[in-house]
Protein backbone atom coordinates (compact mmCIF):
# COMPACT_ATOMS: atom_id res chain seq x y z
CA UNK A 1 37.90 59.09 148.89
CA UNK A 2 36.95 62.27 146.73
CA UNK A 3 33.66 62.50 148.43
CA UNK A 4 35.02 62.16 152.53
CA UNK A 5 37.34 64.10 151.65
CA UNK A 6 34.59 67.34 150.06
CA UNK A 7 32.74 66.29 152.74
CA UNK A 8 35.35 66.51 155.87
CA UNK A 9 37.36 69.69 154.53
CA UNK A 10 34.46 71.84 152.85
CA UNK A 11 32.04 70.69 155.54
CA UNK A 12 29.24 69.94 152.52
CA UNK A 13 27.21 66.68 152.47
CA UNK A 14 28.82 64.87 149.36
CA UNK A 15 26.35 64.49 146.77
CA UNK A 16 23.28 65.34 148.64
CA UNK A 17 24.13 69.14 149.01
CA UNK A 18 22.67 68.85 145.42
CA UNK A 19 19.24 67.29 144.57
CA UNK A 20 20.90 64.13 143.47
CA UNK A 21 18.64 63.40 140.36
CA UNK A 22 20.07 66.41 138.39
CA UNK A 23 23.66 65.52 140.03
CA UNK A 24 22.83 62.32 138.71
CA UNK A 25 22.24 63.48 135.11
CA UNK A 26 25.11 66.11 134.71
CA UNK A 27 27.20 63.54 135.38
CA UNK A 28 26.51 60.51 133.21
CA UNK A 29 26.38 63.20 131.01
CA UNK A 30 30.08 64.42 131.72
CA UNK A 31 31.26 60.68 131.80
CA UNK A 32 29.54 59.63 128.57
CA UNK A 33 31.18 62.92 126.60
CA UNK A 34 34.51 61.48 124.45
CA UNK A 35 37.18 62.94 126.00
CA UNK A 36 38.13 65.26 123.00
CA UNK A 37 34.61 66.94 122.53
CA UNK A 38 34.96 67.81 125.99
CA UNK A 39 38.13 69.79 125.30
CA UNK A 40 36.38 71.06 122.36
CA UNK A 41 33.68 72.12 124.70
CA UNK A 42 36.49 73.80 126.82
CA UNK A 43 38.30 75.82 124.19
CA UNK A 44 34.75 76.94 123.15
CA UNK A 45 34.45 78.32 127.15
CA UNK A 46 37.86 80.07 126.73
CA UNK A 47 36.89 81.77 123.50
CA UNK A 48 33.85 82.79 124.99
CA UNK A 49 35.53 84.54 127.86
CA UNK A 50 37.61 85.63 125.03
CA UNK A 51 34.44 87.28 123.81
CA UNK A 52 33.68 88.89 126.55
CA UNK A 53 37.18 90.12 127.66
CA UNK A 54 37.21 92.27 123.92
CA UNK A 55 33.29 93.52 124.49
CA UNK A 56 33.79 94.02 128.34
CA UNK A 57 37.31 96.00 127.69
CA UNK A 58 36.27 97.58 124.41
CA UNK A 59 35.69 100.66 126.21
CA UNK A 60 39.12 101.14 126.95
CA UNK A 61 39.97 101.37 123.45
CA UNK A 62 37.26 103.68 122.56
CA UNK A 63 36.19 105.45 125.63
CA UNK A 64 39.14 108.37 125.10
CA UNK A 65 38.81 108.53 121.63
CA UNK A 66 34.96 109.05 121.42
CA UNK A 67 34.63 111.29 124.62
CA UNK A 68 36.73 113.75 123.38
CA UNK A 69 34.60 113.38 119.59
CA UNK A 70 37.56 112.69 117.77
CA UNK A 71 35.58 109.51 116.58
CA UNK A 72 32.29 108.84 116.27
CA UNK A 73 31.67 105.25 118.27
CA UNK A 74 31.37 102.91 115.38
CA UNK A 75 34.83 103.92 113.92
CA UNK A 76 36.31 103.89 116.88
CA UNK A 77 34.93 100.00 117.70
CA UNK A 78 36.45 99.17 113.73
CA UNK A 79 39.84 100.68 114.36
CA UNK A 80 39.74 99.00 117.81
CA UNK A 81 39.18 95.74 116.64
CA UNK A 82 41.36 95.57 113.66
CA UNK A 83 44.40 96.80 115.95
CA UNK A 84 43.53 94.34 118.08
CA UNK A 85 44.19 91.54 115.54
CA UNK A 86 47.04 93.16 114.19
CA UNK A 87 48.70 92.97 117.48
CA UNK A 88 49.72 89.26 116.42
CA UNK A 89 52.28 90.37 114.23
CA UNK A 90 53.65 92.12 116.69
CA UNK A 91 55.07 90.21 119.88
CA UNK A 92 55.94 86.55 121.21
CA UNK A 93 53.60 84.80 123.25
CA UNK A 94 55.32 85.62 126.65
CA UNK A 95 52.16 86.40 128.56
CA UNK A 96 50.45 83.22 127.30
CA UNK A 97 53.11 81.52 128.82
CA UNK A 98 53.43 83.07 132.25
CA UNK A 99 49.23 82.30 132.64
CA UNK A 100 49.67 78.93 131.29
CA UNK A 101 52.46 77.45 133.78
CA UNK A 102 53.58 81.09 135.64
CA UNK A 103 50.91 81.14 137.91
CA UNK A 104 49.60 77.53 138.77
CA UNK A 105 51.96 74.50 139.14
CA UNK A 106 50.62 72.74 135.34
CA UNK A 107 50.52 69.47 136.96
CA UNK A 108 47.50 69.79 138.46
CA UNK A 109 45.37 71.75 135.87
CA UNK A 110 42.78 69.30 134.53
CA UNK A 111 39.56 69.81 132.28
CA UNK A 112 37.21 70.63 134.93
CA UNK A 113 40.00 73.09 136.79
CA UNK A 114 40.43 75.09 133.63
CA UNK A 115 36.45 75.30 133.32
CA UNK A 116 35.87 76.35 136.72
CA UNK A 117 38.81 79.31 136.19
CA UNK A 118 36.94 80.39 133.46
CA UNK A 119 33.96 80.03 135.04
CA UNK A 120 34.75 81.94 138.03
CA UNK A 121 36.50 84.57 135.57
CA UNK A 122 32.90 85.02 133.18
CA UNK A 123 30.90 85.20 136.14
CA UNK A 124 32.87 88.47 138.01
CA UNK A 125 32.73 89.78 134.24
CA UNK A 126 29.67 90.01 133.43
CA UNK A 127 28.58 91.32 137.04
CA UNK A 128 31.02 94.06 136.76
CA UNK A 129 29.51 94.85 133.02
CA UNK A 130 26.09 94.84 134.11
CA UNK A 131 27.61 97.26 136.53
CA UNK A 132 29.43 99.74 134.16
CA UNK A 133 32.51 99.04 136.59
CA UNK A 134 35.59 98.63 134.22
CA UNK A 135 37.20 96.02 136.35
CA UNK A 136 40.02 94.06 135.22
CA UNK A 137 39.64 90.64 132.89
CA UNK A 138 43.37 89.36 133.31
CA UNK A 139 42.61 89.15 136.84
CA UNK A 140 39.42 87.83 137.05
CA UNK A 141 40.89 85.34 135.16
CA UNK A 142 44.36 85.19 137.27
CA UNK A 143 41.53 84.71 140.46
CA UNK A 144 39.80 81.80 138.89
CA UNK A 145 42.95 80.04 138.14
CA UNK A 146 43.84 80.08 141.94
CA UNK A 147 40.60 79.81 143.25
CA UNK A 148 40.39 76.70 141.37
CA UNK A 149 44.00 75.66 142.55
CA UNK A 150 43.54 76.48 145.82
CA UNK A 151 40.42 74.12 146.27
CA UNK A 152 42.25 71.75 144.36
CA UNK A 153 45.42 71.48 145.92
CA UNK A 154 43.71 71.56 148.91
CA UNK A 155 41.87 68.25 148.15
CA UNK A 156 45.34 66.01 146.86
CA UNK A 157 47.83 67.68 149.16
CA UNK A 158 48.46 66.82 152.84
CA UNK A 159 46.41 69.56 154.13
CA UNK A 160 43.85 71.53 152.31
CA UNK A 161 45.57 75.42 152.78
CA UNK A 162 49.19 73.63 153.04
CA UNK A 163 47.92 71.66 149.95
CA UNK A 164 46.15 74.88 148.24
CA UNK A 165 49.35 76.52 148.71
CA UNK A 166 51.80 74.60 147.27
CA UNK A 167 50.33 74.35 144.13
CA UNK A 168 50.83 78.06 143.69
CA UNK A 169 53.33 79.36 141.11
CA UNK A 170 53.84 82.16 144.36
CA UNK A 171 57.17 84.41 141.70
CA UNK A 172 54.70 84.50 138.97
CA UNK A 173 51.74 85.24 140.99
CA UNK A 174 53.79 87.99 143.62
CA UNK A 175 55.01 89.63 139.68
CA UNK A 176 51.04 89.71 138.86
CA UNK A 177 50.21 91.06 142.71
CA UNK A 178 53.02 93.93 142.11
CA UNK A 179 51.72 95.10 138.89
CA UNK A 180 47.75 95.55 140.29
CA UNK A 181 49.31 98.67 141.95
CA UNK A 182 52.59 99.43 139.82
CA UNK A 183 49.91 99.68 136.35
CA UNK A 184 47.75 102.32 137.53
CA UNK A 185 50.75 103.79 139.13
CA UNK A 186 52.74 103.77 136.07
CA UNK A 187 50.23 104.96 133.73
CA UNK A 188 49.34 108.03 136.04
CA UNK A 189 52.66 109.23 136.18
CA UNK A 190 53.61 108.96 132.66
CA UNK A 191 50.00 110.35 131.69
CA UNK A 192 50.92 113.60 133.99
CA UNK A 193 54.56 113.58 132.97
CA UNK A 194 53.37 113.20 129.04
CA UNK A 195 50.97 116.20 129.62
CA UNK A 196 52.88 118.42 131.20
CA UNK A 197 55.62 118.14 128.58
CA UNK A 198 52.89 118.08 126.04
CA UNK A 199 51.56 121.50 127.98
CA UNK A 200 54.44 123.22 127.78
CA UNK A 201 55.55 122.38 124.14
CA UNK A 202 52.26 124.31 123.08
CA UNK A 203 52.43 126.90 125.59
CA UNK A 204 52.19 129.15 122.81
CA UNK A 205 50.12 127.89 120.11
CA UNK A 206 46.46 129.17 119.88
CA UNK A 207 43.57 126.71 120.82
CA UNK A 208 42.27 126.35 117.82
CA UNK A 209 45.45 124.97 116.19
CA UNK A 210 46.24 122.80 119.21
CA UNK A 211 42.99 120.65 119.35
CA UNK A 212 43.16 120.55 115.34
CA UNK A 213 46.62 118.68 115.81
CA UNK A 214 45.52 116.23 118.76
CA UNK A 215 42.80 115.43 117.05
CA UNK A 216 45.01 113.46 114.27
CA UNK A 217 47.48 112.40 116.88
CA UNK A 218 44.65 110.81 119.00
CA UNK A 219 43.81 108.26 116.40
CA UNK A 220 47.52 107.37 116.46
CA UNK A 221 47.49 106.62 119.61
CA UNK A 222 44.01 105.27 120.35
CA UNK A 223 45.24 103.09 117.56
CA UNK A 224 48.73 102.11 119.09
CA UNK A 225 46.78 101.58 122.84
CA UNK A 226 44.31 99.07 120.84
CA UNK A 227 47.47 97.07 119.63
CA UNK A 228 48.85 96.96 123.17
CA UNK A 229 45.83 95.88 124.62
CA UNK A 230 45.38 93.13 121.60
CA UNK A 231 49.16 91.69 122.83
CA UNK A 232 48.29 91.49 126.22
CA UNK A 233 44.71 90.66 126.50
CA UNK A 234 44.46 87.87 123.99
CA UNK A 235 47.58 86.41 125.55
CA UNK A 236 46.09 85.39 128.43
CA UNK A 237 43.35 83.16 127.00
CA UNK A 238 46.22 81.74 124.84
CA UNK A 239 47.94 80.48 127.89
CA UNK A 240 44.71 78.27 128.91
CA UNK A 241 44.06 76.90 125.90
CA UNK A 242 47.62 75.84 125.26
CA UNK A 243 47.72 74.50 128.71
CA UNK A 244 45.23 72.80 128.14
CA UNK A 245 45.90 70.67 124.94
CA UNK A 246 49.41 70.41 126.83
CA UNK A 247 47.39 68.33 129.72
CA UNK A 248 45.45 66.28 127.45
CA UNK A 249 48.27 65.22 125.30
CA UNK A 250 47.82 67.48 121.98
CA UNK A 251 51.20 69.45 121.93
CA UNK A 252 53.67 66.55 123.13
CA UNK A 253 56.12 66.95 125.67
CA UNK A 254 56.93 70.81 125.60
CA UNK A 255 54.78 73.57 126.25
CA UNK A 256 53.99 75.27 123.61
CA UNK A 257 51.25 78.13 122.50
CA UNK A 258 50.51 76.46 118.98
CA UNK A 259 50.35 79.42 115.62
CA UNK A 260 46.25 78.76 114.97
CA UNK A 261 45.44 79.48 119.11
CA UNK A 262 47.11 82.82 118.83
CA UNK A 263 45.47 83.97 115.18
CA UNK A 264 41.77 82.35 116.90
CA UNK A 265 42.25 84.30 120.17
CA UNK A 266 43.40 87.81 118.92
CA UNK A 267 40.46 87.11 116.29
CA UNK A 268 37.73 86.73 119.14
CA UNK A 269 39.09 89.49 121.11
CA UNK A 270 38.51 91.60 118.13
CA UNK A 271 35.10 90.20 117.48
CA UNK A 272 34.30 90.85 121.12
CA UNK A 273 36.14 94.48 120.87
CA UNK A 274 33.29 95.17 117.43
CA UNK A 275 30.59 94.04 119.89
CA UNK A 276 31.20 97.06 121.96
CA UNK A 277 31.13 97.58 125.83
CA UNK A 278 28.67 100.84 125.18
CA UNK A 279 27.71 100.63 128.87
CA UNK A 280 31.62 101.16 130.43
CA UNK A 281 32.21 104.15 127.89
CA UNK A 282 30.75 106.79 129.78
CA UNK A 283 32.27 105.84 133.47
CA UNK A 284 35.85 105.66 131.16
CA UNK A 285 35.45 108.69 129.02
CA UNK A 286 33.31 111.41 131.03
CA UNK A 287 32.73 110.18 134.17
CA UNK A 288 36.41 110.01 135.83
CA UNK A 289 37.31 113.55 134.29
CA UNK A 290 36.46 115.38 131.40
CA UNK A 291 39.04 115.05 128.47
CA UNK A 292 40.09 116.84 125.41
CA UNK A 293 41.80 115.82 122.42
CA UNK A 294 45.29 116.54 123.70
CA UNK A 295 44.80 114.74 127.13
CA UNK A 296 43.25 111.83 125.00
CA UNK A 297 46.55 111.95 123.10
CA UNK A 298 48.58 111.80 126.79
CA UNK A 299 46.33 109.31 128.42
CA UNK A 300 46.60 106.56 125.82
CA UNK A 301 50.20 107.14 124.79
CA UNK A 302 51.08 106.71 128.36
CA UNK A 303 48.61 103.47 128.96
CA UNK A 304 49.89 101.97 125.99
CA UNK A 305 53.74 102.35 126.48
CA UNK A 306 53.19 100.73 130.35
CA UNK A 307 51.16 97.77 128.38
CA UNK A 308 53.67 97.17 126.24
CA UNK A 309 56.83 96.88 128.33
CA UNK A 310 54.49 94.40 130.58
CA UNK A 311 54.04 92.27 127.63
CA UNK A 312 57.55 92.20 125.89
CA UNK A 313 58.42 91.01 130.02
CA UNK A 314 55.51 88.41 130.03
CA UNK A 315 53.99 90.21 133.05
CA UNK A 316 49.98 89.70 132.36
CA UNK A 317 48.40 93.60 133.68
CA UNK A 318 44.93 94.83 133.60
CA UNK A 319 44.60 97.14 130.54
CA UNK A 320 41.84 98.29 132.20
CA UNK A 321 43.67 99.60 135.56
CA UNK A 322 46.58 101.13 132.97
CA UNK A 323 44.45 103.28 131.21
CA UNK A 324 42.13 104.35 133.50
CA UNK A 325 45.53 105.29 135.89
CA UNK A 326 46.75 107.50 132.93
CA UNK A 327 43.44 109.28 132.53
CA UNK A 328 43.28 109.92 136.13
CA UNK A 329 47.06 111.52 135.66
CA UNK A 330 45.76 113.67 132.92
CA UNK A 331 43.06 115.20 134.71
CA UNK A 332 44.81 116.18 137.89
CA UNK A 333 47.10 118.42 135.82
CA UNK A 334 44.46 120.60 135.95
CA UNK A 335 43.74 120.39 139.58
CA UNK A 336 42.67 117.56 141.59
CA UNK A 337 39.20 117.95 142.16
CA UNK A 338 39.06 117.71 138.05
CA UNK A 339 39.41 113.71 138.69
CA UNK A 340 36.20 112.48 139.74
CA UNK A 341 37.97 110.59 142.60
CA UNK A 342 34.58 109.13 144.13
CA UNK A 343 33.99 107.13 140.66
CA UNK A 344 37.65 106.44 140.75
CA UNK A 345 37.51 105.19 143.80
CA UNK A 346 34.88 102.55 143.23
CA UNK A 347 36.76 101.26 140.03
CA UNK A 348 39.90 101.23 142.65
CA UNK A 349 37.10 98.78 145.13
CA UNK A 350 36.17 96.82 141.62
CA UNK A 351 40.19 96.22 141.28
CA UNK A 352 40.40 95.29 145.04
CA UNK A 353 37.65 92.37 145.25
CA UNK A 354 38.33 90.82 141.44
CA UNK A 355 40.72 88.32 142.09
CA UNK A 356 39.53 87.13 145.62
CA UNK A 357 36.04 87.01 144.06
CA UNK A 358 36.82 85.58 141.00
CA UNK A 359 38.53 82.66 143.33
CA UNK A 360 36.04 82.40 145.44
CA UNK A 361 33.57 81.74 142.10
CA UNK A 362 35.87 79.05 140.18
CA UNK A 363 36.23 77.57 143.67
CA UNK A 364 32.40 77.04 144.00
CA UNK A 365 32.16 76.02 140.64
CA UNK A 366 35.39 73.46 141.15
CA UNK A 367 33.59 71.98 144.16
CA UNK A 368 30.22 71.77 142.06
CA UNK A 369 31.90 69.92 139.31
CA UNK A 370 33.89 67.39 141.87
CA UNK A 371 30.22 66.65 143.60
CA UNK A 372 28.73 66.07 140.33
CA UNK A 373 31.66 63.52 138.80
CA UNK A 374 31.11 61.56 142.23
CA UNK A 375 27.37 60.46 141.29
């Protein structure tokens, strides 16, 4: 029934739309796995995107911080990285909890769903890395999960869109859709209203004295936006993982985002934050406008107080889009044509096409795994 029903609403032919000797393969393989080293093998996928989400957004940390040569880039990965663990002493799991049952319906998330979100979510990554574009992890991930319900929903519901639809957690995912523009949008305004006040309380002071004084304030607050981006970045892989042991029976009857998933995830993010994401520095730090201690100061005060309110209300935002809308908010106090808006506005086309990308992926990668399992 699986197969007519690939074949009559994706308008592929069943198994042969893959050469069915390595269809044949993968999936004996698949079948023959025991059902909890396959979840194993999942978590391990959800750390790795984990990974990439600390390497891939490490910039964001650093980028401010080393640009303006407060630190020197291998102190500024360390102090990253640590605050990024420390951030689970911090805050409750409420973003974890909105991406594990806030933006799909949780009874249809299966194995092979949650490894073609994460899939689809790696995939847009890595592209956007290789393309120094700092594009936005949470909703790469946020795409996979409803590509991936979409396709899915559209194969067990009455329809496939009607189907696709319904499965979709639509207040959670409108409360996600709101904040791709209110983050930037916040984080600009408080980064020009921060620097402004900031301006005018050392209207007077020399230089010199000025730049000596950011300078110590800007590892404060590089430091406090690293914790903010810890709470709401490692939350989100959280939210998979628990929902997945939920599905396959590990947690019992409530959902739950168990202690050791919260101390593993913040740990990888951190890992993947030491790793470094040298290549998105420069388009962060120089490349959008030119920054000096004190706008450093302004632009991650500003990112990090919009991150988080977002995670003490569960909302999952891009860290990336916060940040990046502060800096811009910095640099127009000086004029406009000091923010680079033609390398702004290619980050703002990255933002654009990650989620209906990343759905598109973990949809391709959904159908792949459903063709496969039918061999």
């Amino acid at each position: 029934l699986l197969e007519q029903r690939i074949e009559s609403d994706l308008g592929i032919d069943g198994p042969c739309y893959l050469p069915r000797q390595v269809a044949s393969i993968l999936s004996g393989y698949i079948k023959s796995m025991n059902p909890a080293y396959f979840v194993i093998f999942i978590i391990f996928i959800a750390l790795v995107f984990d990974f990439i989400n600390g390497f891939h957004d490490a910039a964001n940390s650093i980028a401010t911080v080393v640009s303006t040569r407060v630190l020197r880039p291998h102190q500024a990965v360390l102090m990253a990285a640590f605050c990024n663990f420390a951030a689970a002493f911090f805050i409750e799991p409420h973003v974890a909890k909105t991406m594990g049952t806030g933006i799909i319906n949780p009874i249809i998330v299966d194995n092979y769903f949650i490894l073609s979100a994460l899939g689809g979510a790696i995939i847009w990554n890595l592209i956007t890395w290789w393309l120094c574009l700092p594009s936005s992890s949470s909703h790469a991930l946020i795409g996979g999960l409803i590509g991936a319900g979409f396709v899915k929903g559209g194969l067990i519901g009455a329809g496939f869109v009607k189907g696709g639809l319904e499965v979709m957690v639509w207040k959670g995912i409108i409360k996600t859709t709101i904040f791709i523009f209110l983050a930037p949008a916040i984080g600009l305004v408080l980064g020009l209203f921060i620097m402004i006040v900031v301006l005018n309380l050392f209207r007077h002071s020399n230089i010199s004295k000025t730049t000596g004084i950011f300078k110590k304030l800007q590892i404060v607050s590089a430091a406090t936006y690293s914790v903010s981006h810890g709470m709401n970045d490692a939350q989100k892989t959280m939210g998979i993982i628990a929902i997945l042991l939920f599905n396959n029976g590990f947690l019992g009857t409530e959902f739950y985002v168990p202690f050791w998933v919260e101390i593993l995830c913040y740990l990888i993010l951190a890992m993947g934050t030491m790793a470094g994401g040298w290549r998105i520095v420069k388009t962060m730090g120089m490349r959008i406008t030119k920054l000096q201690p004190i706008g450093g100061f302004c632009a991650e005060t500003a990112a990090a107080i919009s991150i988080i309110g977002a995670s003490i209300g569960g909302i999952p935002v891009s860290t990336t889009h916060t940040i990046t809308g502060a800096i811009m908010g910095v640099g127009s106090t000086k004029r406009l044509t000091a923010v680079h808006w033609g390398i702004a506005g290619k980050i703002v086309w990255a933002w654009i096409l990650t989620i209906p990308i990343a759905a598109v992926l973990s949809a391709i990668i959904y159908v792949f795994l459903q063709v496969i399992m039918i061999q």
